[in-house]
C-alpha atoms as a PDB file:
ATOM      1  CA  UNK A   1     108.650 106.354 121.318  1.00  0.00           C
ATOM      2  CA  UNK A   2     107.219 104.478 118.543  1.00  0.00           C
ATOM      3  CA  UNK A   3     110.725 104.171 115.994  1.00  0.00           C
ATOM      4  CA  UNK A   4     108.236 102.713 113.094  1.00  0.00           C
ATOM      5  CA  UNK A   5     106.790 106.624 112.850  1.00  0.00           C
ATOM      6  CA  UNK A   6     109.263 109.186 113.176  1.00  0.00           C
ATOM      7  CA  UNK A   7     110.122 112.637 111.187  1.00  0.00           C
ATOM      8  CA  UNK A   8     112.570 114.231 109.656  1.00  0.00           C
ATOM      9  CA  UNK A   9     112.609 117.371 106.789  1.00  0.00           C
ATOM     10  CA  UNK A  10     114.311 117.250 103.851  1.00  0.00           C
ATOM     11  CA  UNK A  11     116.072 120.289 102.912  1.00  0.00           C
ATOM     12  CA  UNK A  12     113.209 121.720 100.945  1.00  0.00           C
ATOM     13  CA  UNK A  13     110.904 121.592 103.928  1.00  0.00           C
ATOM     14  CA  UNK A  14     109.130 118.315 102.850  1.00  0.00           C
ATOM     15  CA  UNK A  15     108.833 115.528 105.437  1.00  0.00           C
ATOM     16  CA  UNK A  16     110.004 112.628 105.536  1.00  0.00           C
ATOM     17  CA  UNK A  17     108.772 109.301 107.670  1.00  0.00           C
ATOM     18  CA  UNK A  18     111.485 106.543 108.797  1.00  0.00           C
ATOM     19  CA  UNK A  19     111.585 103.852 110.598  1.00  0.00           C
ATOM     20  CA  UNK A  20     114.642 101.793 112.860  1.00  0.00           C
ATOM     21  CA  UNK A  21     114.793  98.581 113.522  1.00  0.00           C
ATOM     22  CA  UNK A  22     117.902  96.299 114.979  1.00  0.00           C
ATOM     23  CA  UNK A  23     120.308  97.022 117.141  1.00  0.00           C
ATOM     24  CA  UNK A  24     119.670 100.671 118.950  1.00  0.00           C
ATOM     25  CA  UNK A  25     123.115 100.805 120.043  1.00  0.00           C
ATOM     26  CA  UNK A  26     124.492  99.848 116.707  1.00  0.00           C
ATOM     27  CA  UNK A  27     126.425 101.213 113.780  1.00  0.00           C
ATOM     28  CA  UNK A  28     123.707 103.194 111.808  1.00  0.00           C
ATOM     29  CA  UNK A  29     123.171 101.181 108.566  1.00  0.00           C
ATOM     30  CA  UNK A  30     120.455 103.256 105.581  1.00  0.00           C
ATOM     31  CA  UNK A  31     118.219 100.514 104.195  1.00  0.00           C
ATOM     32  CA  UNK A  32     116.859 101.944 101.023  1.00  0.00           C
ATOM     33  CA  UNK A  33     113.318  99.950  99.924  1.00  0.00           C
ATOM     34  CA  UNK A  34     112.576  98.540  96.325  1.00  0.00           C
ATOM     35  CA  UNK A  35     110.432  99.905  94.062  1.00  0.00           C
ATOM     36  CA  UNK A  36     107.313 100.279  95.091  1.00  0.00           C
ATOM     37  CA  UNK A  37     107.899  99.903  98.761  1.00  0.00           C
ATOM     38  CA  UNK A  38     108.193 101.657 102.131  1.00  0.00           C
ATOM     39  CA  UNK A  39     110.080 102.223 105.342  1.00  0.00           C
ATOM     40  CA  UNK A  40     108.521  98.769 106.656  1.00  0.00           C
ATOM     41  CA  UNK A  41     110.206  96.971 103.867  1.00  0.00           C
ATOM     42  CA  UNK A  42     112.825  95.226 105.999  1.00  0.00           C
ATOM     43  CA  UNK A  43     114.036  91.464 107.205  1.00  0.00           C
ATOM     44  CA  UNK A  44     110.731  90.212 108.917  1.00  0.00           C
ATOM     45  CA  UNK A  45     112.888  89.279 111.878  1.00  0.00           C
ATOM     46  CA  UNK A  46     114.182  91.835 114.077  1.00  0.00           C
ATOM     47  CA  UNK A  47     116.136  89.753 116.525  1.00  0.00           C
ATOM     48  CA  UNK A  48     117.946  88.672 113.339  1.00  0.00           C
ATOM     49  CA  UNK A  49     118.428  92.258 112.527  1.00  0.00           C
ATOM     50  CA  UNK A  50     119.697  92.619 116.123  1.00  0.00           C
ATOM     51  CA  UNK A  51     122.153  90.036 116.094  1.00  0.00           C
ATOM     52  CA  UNK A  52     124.409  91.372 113.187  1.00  0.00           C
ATOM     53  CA  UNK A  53     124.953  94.711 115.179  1.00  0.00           C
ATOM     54  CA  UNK A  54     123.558  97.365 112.907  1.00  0.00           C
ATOM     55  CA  UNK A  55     120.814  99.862 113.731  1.00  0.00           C
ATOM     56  CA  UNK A  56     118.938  99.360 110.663  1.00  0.00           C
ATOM     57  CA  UNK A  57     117.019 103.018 109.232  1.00  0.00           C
ATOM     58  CA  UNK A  58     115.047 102.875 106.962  1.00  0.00           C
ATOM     59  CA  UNK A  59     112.265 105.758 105.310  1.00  0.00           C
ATOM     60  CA  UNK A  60     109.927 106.049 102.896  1.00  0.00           C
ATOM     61  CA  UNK A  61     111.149 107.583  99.510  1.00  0.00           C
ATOM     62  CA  UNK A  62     109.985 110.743  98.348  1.00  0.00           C
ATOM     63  CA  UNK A  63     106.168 109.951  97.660  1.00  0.00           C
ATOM     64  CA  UNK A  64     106.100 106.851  99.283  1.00  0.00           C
ATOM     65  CA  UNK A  65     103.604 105.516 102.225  1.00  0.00           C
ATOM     66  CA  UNK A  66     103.878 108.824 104.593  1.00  0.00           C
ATOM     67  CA  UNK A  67     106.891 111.173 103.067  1.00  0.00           C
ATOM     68  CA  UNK A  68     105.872 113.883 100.696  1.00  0.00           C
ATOM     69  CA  UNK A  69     106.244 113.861  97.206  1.00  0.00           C
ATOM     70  CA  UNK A  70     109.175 115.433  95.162  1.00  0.00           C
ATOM     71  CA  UNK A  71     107.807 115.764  92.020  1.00  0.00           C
ATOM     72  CA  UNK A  72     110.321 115.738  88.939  1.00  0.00           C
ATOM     73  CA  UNK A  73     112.802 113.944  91.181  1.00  0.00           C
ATOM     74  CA  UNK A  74     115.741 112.456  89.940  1.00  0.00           C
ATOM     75  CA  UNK A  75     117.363 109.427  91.520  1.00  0.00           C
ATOM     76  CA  UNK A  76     120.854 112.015  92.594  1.00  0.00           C
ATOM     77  CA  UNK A  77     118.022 113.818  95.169  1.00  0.00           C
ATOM     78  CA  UNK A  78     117.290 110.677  97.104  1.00  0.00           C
ATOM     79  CA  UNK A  79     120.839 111.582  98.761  1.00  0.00           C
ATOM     80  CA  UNK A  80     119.995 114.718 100.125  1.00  0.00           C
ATOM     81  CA  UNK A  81     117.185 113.379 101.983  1.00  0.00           C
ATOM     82  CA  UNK A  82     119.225 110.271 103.386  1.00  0.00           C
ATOM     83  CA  UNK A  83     121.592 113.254 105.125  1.00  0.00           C
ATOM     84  CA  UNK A  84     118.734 115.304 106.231  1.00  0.00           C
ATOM     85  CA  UNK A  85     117.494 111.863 108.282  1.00  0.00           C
ATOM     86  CA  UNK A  86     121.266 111.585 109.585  1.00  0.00           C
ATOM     87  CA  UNK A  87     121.239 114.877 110.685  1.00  0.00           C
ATOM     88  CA  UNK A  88     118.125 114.847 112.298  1.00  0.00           C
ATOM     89  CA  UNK A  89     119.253 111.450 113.802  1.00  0.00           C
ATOM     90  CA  UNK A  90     122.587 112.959 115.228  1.00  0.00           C
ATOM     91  CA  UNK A  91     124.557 110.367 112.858  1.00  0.00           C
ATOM     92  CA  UNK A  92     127.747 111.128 111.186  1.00  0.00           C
ATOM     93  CA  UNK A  93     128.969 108.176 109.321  1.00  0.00           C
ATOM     94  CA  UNK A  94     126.809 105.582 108.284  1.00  0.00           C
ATOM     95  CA  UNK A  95     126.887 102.633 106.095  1.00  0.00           C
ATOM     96  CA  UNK A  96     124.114 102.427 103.011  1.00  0.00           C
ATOM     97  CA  UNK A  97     122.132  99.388 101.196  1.00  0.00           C
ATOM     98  CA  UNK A  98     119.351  99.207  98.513  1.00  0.00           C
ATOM     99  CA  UNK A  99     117.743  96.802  96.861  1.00  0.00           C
ATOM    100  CA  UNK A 100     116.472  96.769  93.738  1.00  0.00           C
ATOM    101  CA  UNK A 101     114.882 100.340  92.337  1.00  0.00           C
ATOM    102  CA  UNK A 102     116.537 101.039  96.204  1.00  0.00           C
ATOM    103  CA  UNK A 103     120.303 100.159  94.451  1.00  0.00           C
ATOM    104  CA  UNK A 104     120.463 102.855  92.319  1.00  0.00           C
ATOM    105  CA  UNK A 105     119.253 105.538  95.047  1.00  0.00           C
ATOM    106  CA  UNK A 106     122.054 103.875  97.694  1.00  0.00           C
ATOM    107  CA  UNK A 107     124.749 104.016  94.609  1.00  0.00           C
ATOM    108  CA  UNK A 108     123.880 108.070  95.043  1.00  0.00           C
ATOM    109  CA  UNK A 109     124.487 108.199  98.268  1.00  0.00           C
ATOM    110  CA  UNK A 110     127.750 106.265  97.509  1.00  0.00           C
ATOM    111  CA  UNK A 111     128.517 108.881  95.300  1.00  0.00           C
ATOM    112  CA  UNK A 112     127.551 112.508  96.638  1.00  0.00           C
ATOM    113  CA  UNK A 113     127.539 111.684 100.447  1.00  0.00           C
ATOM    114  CA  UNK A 114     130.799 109.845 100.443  1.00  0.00           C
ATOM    115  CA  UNK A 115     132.684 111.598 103.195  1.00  0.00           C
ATOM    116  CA  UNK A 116     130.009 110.276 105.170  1.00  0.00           C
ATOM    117  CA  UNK A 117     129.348 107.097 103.922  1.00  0.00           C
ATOM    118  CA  UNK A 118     131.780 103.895 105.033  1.00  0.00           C
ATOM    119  CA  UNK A 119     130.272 101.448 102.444  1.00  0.00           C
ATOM    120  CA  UNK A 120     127.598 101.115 100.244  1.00  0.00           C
ATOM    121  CA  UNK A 121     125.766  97.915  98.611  1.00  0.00           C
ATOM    122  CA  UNK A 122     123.648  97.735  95.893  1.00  0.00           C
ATOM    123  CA  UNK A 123     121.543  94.657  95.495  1.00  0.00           C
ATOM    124  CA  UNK A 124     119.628  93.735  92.016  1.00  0.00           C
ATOM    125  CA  UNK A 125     119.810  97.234  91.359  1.00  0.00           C
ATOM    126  CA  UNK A 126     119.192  98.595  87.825  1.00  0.00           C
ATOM    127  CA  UNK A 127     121.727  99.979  85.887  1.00  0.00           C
ATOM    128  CA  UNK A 128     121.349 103.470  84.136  1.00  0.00           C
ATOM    129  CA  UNK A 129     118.942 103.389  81.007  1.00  0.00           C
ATOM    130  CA  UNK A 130     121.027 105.868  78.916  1.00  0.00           C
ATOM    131  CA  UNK A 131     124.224 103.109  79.908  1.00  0.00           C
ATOM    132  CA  UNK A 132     122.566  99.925  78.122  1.00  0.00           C
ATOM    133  CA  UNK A 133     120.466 100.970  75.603  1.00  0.00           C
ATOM    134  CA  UNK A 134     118.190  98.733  73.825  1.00  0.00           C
ATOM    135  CA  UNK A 135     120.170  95.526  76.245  1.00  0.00           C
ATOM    136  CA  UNK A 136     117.974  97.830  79.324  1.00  0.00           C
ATOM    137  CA  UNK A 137     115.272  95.020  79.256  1.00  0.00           C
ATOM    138  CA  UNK A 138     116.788  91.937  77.435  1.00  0.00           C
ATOM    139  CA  UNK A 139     116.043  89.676  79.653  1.00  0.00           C
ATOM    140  CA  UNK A 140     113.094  91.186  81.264  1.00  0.00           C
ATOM    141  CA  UNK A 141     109.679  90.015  82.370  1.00  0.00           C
ATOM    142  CA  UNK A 142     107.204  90.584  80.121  1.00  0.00           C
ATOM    143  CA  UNK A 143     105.487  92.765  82.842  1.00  0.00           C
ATOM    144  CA  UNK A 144     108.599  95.076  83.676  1.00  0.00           C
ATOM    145  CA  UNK A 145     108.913  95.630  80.421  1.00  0.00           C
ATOM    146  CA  UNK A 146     105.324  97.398  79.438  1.00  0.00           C
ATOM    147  CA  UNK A 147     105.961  99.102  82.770  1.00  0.00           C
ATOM    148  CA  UNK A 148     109.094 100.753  81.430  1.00  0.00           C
ATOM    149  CA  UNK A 149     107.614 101.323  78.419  1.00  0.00           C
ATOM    150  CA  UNK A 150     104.540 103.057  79.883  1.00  0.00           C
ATOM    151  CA  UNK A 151     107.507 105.114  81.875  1.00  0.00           C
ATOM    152  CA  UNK A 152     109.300 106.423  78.389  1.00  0.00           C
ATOM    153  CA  UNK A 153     106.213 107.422  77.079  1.00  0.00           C
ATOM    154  CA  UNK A 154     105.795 110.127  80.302  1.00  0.00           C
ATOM    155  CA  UNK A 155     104.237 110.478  83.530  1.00  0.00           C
ATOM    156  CA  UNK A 156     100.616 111.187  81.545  1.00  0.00           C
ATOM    157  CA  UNK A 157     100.914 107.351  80.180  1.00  0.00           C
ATOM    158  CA  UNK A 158     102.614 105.677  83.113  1.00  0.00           C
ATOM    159  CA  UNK A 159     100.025 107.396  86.195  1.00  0.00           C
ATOM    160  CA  UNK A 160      96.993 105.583  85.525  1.00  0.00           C
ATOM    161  CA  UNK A 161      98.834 101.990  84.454  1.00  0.00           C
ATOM    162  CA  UNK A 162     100.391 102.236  88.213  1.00  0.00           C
ATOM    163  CA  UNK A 163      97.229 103.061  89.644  1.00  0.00           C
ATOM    164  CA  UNK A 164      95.660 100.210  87.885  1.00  0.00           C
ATOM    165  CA  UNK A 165      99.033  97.714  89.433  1.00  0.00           C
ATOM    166  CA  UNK A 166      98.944  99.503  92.697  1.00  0.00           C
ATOM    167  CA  UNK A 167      94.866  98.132  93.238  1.00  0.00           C
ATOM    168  CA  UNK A 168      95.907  94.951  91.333  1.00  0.00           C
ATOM    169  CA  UNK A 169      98.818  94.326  94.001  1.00  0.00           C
ATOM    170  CA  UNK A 170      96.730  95.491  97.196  1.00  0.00           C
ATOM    171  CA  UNK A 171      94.508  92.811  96.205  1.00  0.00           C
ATOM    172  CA  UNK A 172      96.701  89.749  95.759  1.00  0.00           C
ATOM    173  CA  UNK A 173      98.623  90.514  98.546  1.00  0.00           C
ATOM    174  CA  UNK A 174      95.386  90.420 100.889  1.00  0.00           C
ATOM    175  CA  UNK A 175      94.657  87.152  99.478  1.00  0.00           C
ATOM    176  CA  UNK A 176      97.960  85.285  99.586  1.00  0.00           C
ATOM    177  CA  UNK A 177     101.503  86.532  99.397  1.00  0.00           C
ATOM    178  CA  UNK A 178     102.696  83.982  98.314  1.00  0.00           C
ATOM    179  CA  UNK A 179     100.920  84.386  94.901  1.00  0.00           C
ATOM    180  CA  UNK A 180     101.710  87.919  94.520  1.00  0.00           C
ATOM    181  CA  UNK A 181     103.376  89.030  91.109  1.00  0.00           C
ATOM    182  CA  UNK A 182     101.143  85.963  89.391  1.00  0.00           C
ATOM    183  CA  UNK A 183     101.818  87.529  86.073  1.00  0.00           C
ATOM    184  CA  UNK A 184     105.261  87.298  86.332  1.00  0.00           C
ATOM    185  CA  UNK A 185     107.813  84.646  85.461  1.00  0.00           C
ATOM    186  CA  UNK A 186     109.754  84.218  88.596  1.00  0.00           C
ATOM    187  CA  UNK A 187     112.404  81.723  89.603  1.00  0.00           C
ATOM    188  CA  UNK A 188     111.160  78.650  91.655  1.00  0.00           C
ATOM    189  CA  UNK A 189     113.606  80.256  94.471  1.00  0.00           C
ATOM    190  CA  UNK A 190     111.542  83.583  94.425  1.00  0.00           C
ATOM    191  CA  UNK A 191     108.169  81.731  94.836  1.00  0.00           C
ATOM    192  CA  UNK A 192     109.600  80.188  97.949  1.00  0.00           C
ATOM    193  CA  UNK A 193     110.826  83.220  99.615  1.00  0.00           C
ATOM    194  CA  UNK A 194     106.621  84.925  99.124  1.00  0.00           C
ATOM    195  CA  UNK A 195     105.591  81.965 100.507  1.00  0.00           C
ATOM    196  CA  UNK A 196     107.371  82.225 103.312  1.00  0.00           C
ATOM    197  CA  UNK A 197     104.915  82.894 106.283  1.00  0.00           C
ATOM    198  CA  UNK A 198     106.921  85.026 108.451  1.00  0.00           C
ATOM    199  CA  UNK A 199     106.863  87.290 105.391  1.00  0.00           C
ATOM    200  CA  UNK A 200     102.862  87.209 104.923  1.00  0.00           C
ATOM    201  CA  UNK A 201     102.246  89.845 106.956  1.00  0.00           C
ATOM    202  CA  UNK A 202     105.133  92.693 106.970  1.00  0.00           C
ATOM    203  CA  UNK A 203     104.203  92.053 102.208  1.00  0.00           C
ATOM    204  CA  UNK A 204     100.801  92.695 103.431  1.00  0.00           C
ATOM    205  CA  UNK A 205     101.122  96.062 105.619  1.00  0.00           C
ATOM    206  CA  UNK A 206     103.417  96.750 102.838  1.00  0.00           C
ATOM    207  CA  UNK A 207     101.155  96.942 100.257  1.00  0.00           C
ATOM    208  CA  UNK A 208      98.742  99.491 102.043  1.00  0.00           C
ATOM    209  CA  UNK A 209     101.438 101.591 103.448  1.00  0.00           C
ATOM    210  CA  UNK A 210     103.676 102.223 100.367  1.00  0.00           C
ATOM    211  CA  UNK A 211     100.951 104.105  98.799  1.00  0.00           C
ATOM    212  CA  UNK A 212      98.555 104.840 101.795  1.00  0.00           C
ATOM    213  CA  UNK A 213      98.600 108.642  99.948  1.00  0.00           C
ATOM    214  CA  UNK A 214      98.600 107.363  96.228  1.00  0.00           C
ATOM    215  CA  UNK A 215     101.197 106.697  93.429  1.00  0.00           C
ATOM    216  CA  UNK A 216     103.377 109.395  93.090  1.00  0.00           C
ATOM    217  CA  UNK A 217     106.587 107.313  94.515  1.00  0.00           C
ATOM    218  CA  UNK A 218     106.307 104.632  92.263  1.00  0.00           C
ATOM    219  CA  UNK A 219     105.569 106.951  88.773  1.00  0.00           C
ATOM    220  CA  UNK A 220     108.306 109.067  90.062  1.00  0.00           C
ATOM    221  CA  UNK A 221     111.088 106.010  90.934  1.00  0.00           C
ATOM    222  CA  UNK A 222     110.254 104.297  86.942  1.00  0.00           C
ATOM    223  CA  UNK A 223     110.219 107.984  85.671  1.00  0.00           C
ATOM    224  CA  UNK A 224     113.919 108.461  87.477  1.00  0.00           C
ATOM    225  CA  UNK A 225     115.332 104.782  86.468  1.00  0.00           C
ATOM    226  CA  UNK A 226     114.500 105.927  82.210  1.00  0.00           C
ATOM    227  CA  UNK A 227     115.956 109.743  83.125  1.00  0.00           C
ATOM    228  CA  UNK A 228     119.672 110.407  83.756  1.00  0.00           C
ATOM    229  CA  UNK A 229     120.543 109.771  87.617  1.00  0.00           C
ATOM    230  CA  UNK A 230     122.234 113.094  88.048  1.00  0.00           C
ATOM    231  CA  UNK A 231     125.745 111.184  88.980  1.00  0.00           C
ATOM    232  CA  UNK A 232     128.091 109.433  87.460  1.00  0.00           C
ATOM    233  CA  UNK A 233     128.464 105.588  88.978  1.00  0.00           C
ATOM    234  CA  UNK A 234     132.391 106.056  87.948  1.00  0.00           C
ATOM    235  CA  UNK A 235     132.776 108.791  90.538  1.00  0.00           C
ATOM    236  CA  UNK A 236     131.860 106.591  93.724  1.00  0.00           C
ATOM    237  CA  UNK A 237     134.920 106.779  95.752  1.00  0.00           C
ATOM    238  CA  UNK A 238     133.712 104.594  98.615  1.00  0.00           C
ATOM    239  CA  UNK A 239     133.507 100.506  98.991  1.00  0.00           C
ATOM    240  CA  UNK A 240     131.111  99.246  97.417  1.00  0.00           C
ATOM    241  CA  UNK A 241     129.597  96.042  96.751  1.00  0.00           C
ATOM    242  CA  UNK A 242     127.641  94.691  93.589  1.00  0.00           C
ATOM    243  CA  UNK A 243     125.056  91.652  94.414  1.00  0.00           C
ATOM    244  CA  UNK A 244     123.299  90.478  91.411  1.00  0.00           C
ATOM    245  CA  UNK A 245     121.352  87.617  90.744  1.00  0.00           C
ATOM    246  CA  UNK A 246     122.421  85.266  87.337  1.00  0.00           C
ATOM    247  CA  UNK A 247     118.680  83.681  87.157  1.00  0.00           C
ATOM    248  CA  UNK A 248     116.547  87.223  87.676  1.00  0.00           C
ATOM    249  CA  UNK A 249     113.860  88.140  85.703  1.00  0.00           C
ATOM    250  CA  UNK A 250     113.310  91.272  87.009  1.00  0.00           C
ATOM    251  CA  UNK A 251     116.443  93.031  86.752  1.00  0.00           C
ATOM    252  CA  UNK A 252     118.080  90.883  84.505  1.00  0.00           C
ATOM    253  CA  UNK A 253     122.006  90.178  85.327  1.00  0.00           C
ATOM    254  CA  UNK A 254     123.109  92.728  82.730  1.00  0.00           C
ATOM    255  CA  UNK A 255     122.447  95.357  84.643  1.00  0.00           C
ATOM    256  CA  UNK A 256     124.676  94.183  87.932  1.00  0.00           C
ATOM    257  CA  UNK A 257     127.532  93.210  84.773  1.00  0.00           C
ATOM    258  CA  UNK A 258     127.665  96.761  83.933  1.00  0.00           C
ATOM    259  CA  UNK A 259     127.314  98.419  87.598  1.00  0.00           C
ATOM    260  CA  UNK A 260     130.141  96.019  88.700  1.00  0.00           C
ATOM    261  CA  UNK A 261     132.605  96.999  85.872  1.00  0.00           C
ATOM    262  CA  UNK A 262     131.926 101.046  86.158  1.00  0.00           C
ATOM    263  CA  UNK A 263     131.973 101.412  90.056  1.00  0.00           C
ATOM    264  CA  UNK A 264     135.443 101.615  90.822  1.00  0.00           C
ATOM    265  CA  UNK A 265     137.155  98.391  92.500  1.00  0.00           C
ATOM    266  CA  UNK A 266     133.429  97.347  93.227  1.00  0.00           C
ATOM    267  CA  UNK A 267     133.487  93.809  95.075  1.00  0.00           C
ATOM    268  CA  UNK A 268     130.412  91.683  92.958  1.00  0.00           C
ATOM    269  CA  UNK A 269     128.964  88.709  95.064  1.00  0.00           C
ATOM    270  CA  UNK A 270     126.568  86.590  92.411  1.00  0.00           C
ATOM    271  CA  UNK A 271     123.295  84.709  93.254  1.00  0.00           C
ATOM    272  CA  UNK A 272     121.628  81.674  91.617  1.00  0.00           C
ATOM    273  CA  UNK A 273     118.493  82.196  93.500  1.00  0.00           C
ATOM    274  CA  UNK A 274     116.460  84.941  91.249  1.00  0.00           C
ATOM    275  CA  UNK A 275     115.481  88.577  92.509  1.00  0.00           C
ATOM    276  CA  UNK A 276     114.689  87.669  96.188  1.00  0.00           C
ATOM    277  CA  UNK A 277     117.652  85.926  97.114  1.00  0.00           C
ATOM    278  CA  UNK A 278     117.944  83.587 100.231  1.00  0.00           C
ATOM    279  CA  UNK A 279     117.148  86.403 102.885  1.00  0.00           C
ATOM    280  CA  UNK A 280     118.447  85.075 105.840  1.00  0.00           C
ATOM    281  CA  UNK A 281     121.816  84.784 104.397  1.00  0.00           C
ATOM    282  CA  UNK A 282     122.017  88.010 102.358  1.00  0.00           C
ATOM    283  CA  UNK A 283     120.879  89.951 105.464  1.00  0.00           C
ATOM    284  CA  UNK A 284     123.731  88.522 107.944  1.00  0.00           C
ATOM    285  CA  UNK A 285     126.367  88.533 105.243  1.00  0.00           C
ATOM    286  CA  UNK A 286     125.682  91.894 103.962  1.00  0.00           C
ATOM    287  CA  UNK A 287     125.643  93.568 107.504  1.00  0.00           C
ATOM    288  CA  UNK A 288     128.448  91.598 107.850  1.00  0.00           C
ATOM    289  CA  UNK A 289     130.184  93.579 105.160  1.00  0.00           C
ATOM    290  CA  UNK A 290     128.797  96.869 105.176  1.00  0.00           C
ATOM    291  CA  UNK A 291     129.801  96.741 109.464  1.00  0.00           C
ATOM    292  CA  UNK A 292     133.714  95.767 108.647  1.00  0.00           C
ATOM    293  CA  UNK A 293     134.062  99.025 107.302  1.00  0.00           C
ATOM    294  CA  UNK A 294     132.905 100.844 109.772  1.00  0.00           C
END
């Protein structure tokens, strides 16, 4: 059975495609991808995966590489589909994680799912737009920013921009990873990690996969981060832990400031390293975590 390509159906009969990777045998842990991105966003090496213990999940978000759009979603509906997969996984209780636009989606799960859920992270995740204010992109690359602006202006405005980033990224990722994002102004730390060459080719398949059936996940993820989330972040009831990076560029560290002081007795872990992190690290540490509750 190939686990990179299976099914599930989310509760209003649209499918959904996820992927495992891991430990089989392990305690079920949600991976939620970035934004853009796909169920083979993951740690490029499985035995590493393996060797924390956790059966890793992951799927692509509504619109995303081979799941079917939800148009007019809002980041609350990402949690119904995460318990459809469960279900049609035969898992009970399971542990969550997102990074980046993935943070705010796993902070949702947190928060409507929580009789199921043992413990959620959120890593460089945004914070809600309505929550900041003007302080939303202080901070921000130049390049996030007229993204987010293209979102507040509507789908109409924002559509053919992403098309136009989607081809831009397809092509600089089949050149060279590691100079993907050129326009942006990443940390030196960040550069390292896409130049990494166990990385090359998982950012590669990336790339085609996430929008193998067009653009409709991204538009609708940066048309769900400027929109109410549909849940409160001060209702989460489960652990939770807050990673944020002090250096990032992308989601600046404002956003992790005011996630870690409205999720109840969230535990914040802090990064010098930029958006990306030091995988390798993050990966056994986190598991690490999110597996002690369980």
């Amino acid at each position: 059975m190939d686990k990179t390509r299976q099914m599930a159906t989310a509760p209003d009969g649209r499918t959904l495609m996820l992927a495992e990777w891991g430990d089989p045998d392990g305690f079920p842990v949600f991976a939620l991808h970035g934004t853009p991105g796909c169920r083979l966003n993951r740690h490029p090496d499985n035995e590493l995966m393996r060797s924390t213990g956790a059966r890793v999940i992951t799927y692509d978000r509504a619109g995303y590489g081979r799941s079917d759009r939800h148009h007019g979603r809002v980041v609350a509906d990402g949690a119904a589909d995460v318990a459809a997969i469960a279900d049609a996984l035969g898992i009970g209780r399971f542990a969550v994680t997102g990074g980046s636009g993935g943070g705010p989606h796993a902070l949702a799960v947190a928060a409507l799912l929580g009789d199921r859920v043992t413990r959620a992270s959120c890593v460089v995740g945004v914070a809600p737009y309505e929550a900041l204010g003007e302080e939303w992109i202080t901070g921000m690359d130049p390049e996030n920013v007229k993204e987010f602006g293209w979102a507040l202006q509507g789908e109409e405005r924002l559509t053919p921009e992403v098309v136009r980033l989607d081809e831009e990224f397809r092509r600089e990722m089949a050149a060279d990873p590691a100079t993907a994002l050129s326009g942006f102004e990443l940390s030196e730390a960040d550069r390292k990690v896409l130049a990494r060459q166990d990385l090359a080719q998982l950012l590669r398949d990336v790339a085609v996969e996430q929008t193998i059936n067009g653009v409709g996940g991204w538009v609708d993820d940066d048309l769900a981060f400027v929109a109410p989330w549909g849940f409160d972040p001060a209702d989460i009831k489960v652990a939770v832990q807050i990673s944020y990076g002090t250096s990032d560029v992308l989601v600046p560290p404002q956003h992790g400031e005011w996630l870690a002081a409205t999720v109840p007795g969230a535990e914040v872990r802090l990064n010098e390293l930029g958006h990306l992190g030091d995988p390798d690290t993050d990966l056994v540490e986190r598991m690490a975590w999110l597996l002690d509750g369980s």
